[in-house]
C-alpha atoms as a PDB file:
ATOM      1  CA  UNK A   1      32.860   9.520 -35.605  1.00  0.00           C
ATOM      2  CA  UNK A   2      34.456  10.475 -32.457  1.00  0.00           C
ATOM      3  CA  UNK A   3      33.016   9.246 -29.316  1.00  0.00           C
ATOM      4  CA  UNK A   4      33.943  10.318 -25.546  1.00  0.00           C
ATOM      5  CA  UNK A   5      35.795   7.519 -24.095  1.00  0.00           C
ATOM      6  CA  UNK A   6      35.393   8.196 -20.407  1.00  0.00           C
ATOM      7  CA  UNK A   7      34.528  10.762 -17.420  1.00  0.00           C
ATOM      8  CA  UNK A   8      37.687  13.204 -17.762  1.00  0.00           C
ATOM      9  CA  UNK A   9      36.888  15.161 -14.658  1.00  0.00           C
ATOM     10  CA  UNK A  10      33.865  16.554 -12.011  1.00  0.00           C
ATOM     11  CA  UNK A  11      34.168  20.383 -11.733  1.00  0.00           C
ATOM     12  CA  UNK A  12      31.317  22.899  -9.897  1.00  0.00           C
ATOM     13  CA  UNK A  13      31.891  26.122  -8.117  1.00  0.00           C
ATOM     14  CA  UNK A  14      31.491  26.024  -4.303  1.00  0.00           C
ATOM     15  CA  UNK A  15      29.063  28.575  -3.122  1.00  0.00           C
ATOM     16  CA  UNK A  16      31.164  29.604  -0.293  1.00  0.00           C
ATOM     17  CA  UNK A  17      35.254  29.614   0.523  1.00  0.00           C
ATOM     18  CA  UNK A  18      36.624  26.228  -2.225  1.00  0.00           C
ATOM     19  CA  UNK A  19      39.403  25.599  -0.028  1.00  0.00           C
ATOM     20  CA  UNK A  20      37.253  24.959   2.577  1.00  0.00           C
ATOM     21  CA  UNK A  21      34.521  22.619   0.754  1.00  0.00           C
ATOM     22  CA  UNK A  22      37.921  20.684  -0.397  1.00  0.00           C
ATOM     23  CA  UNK A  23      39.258  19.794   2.428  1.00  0.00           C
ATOM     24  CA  UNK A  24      36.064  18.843   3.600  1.00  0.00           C
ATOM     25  CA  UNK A  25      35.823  16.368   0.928  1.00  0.00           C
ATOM     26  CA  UNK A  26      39.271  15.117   1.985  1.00  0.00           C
ATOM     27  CA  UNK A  27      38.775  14.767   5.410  1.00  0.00           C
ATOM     28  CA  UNK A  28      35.001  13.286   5.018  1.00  0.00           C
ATOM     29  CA  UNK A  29      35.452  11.034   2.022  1.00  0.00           C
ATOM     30  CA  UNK A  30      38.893  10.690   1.998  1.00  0.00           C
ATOM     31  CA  UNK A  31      39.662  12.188  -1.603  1.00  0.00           C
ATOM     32  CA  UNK A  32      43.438  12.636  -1.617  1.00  0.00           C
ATOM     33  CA  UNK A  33      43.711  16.535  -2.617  1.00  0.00           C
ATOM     34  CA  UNK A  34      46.996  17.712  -4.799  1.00  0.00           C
ATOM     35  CA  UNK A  35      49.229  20.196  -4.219  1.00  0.00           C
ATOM     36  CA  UNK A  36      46.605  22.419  -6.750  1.00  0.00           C
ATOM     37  CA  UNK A  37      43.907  21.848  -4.862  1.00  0.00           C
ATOM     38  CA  UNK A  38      41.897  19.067  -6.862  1.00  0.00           C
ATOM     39  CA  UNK A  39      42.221  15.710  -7.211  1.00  0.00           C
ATOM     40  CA  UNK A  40      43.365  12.667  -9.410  1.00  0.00           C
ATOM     41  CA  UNK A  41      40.842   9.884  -8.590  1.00  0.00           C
ATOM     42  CA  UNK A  42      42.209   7.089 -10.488  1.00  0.00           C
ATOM     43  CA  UNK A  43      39.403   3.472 -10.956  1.00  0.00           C
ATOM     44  CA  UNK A  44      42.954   1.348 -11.131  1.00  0.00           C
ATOM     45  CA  UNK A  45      42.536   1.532  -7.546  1.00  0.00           C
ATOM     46  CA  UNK A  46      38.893   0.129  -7.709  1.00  0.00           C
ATOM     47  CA  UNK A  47      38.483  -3.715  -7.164  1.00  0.00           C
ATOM     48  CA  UNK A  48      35.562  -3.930  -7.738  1.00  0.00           C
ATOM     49  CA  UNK A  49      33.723  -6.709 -10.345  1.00  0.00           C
ATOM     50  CA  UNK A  50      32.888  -4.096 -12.709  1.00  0.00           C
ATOM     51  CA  UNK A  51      36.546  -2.560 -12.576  1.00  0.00           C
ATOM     52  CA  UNK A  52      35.753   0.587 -11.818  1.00  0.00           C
ATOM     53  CA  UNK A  53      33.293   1.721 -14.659  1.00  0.00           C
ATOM     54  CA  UNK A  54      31.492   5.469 -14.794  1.00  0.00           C
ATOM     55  CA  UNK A  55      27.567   5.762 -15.001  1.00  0.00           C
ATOM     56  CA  UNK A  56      26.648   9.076 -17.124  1.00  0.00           C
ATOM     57  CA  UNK A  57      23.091  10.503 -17.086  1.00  0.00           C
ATOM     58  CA  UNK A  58      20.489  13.608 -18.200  1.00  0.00           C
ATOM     59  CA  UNK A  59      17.479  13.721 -15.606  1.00  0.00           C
ATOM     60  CA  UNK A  60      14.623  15.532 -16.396  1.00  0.00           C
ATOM     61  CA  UNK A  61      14.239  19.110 -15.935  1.00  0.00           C
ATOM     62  CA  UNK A  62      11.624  18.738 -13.153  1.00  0.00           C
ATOM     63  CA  UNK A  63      13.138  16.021 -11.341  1.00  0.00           C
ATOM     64  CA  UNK A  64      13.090  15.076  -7.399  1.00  0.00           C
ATOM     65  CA  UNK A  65      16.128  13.228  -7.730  1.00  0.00           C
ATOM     66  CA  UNK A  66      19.106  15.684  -6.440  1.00  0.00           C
ATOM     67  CA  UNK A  67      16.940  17.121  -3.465  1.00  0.00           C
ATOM     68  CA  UNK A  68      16.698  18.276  -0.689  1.00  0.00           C
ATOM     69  CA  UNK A  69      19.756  20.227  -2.450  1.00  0.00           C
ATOM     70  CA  UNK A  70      18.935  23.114  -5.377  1.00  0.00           C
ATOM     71  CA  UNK A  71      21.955  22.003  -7.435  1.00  0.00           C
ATOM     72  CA  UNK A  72      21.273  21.066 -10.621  1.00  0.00           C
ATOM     73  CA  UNK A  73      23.848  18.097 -10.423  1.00  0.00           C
ATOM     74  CA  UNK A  74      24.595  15.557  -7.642  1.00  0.00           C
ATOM     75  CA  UNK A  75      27.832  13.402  -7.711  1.00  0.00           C
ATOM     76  CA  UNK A  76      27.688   9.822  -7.646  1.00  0.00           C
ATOM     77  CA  UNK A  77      31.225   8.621  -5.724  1.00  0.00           C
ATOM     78  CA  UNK A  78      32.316   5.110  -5.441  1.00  0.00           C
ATOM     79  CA  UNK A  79      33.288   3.826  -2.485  1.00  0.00           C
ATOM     80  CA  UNK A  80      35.275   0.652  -1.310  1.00  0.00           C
ATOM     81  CA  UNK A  81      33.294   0.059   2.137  1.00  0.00           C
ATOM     82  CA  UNK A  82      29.993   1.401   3.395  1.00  0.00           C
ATOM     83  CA  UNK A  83      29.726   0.324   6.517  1.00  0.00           C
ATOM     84  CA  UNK A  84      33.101   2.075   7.160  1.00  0.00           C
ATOM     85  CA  UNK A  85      32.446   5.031   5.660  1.00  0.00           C
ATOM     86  CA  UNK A  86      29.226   5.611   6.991  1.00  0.00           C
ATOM     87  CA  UNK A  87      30.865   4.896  10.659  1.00  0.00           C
ATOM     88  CA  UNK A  88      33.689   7.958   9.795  1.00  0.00           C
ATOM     89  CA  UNK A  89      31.232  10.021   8.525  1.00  0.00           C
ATOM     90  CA  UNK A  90      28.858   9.685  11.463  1.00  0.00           C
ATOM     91  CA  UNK A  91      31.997  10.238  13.794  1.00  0.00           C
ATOM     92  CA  UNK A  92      32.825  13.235  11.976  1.00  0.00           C
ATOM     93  CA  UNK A  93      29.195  14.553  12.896  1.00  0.00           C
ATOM     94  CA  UNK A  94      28.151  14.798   9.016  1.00  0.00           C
ATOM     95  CA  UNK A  95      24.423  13.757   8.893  1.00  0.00           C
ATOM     96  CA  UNK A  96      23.358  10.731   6.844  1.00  0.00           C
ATOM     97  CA  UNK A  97      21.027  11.844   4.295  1.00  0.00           C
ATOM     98  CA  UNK A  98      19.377   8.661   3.257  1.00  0.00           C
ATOM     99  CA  UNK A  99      20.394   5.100   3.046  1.00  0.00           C
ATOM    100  CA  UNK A 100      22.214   2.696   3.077  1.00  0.00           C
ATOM    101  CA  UNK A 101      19.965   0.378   0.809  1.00  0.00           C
ATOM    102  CA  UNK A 102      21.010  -2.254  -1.530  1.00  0.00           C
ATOM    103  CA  UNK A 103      19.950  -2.081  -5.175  1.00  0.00           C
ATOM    104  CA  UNK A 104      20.690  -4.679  -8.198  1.00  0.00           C
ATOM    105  CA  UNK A 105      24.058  -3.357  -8.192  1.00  0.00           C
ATOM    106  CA  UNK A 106      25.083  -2.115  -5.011  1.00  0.00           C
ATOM    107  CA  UNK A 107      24.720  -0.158  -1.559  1.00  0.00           C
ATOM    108  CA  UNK A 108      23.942   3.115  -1.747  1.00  0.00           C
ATOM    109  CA  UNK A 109      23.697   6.528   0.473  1.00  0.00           C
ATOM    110  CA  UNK A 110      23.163   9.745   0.335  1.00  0.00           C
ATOM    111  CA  UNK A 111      24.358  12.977   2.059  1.00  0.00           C
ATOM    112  CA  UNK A 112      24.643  16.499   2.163  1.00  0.00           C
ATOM    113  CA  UNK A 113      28.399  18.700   1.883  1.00  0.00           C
ATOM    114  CA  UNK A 114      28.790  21.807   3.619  1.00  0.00           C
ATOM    115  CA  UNK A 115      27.011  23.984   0.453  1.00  0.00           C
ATOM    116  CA  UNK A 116      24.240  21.597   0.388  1.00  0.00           C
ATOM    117  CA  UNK A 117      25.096  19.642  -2.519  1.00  0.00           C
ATOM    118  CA  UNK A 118      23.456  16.401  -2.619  1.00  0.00           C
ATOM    119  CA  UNK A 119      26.212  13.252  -2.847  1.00  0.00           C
ATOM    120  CA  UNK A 120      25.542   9.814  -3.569  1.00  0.00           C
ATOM    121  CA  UNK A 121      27.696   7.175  -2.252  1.00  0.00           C
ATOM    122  CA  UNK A 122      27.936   3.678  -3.646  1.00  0.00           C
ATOM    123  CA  UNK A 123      29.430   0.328  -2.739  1.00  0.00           C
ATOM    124  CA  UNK A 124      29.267  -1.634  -6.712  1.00  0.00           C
ATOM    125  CA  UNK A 125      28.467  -5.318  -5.938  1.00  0.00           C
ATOM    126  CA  UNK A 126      27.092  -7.855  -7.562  1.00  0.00           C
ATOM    127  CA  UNK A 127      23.011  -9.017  -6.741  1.00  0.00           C
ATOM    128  CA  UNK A 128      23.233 -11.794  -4.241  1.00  0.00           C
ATOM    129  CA  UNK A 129      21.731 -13.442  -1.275  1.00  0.00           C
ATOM    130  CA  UNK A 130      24.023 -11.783   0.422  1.00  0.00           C
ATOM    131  CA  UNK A 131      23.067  -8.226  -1.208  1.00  0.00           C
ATOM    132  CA  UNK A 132      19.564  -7.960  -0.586  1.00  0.00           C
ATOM    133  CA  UNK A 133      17.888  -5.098   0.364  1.00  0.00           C
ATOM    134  CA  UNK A 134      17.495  -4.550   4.011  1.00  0.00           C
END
């Protein structure tokens, strides 16, 4: 049987103007944006100790999970450094959801882009003393 082999790409429709909510993402998370507009995010460039793997999941149809956004997805995004990119983001004067907190596998945080969409951000790490939550 066939079987999907990875995450080939994140697509959703921007409630308001999509070049606007993409250059957002660019200057905010620093998601290099192509000539067309989207972008090649490529986990070679992850180094990680789980070399850059891709969680996939169904919540349930009531779930609290994405909110405070209505969107019936949220986007988890890996990140190389949260400190540092909770620092830009504050100095960029986006608002920090939730977080950070460190789970079994990482630091995590939350925020909102500019059509409310709820985004996860997450530092992968191993558990550790050093790795606790805080």
């Amino acid at each position: 049987m066939a079987k999907v082999t990875g995450i080939g790409g994140v697509f959703f429709k921007s409630t308001n103007d999509h070049k606007k909510l993409a250059e957002w993402y660019s200057q905010n998370l620093g998601i290099h944006l192509e000539p067309w507009g989207g972008a090649i995010l490529k986990w070679t460039n992850d180094k990680s100790e789980d070399r850059g793997l891709t969680v996939w999941h169904v919540a349930e149809k009531n779930t609290e999970w994405f909110s405070p956004s209505p969107s019936s997805f949220m986007i988890n995004y890996r990140i190389d450094n949260m400190a540092e990119m909770l620092a830009e983001l504050q100095r960029n004067g986006v608002e920090i959801w939730k977080g950070p907190e460190s789970h079994e596998n990482g630091k995590f945080a939350w925020i909102l882009d500019p059509d409310g969409n709820k985004v996860e951000l997450w530092e992968p790490m191993p558990w550790d003393e050093n790795n606790k939550a805080k």
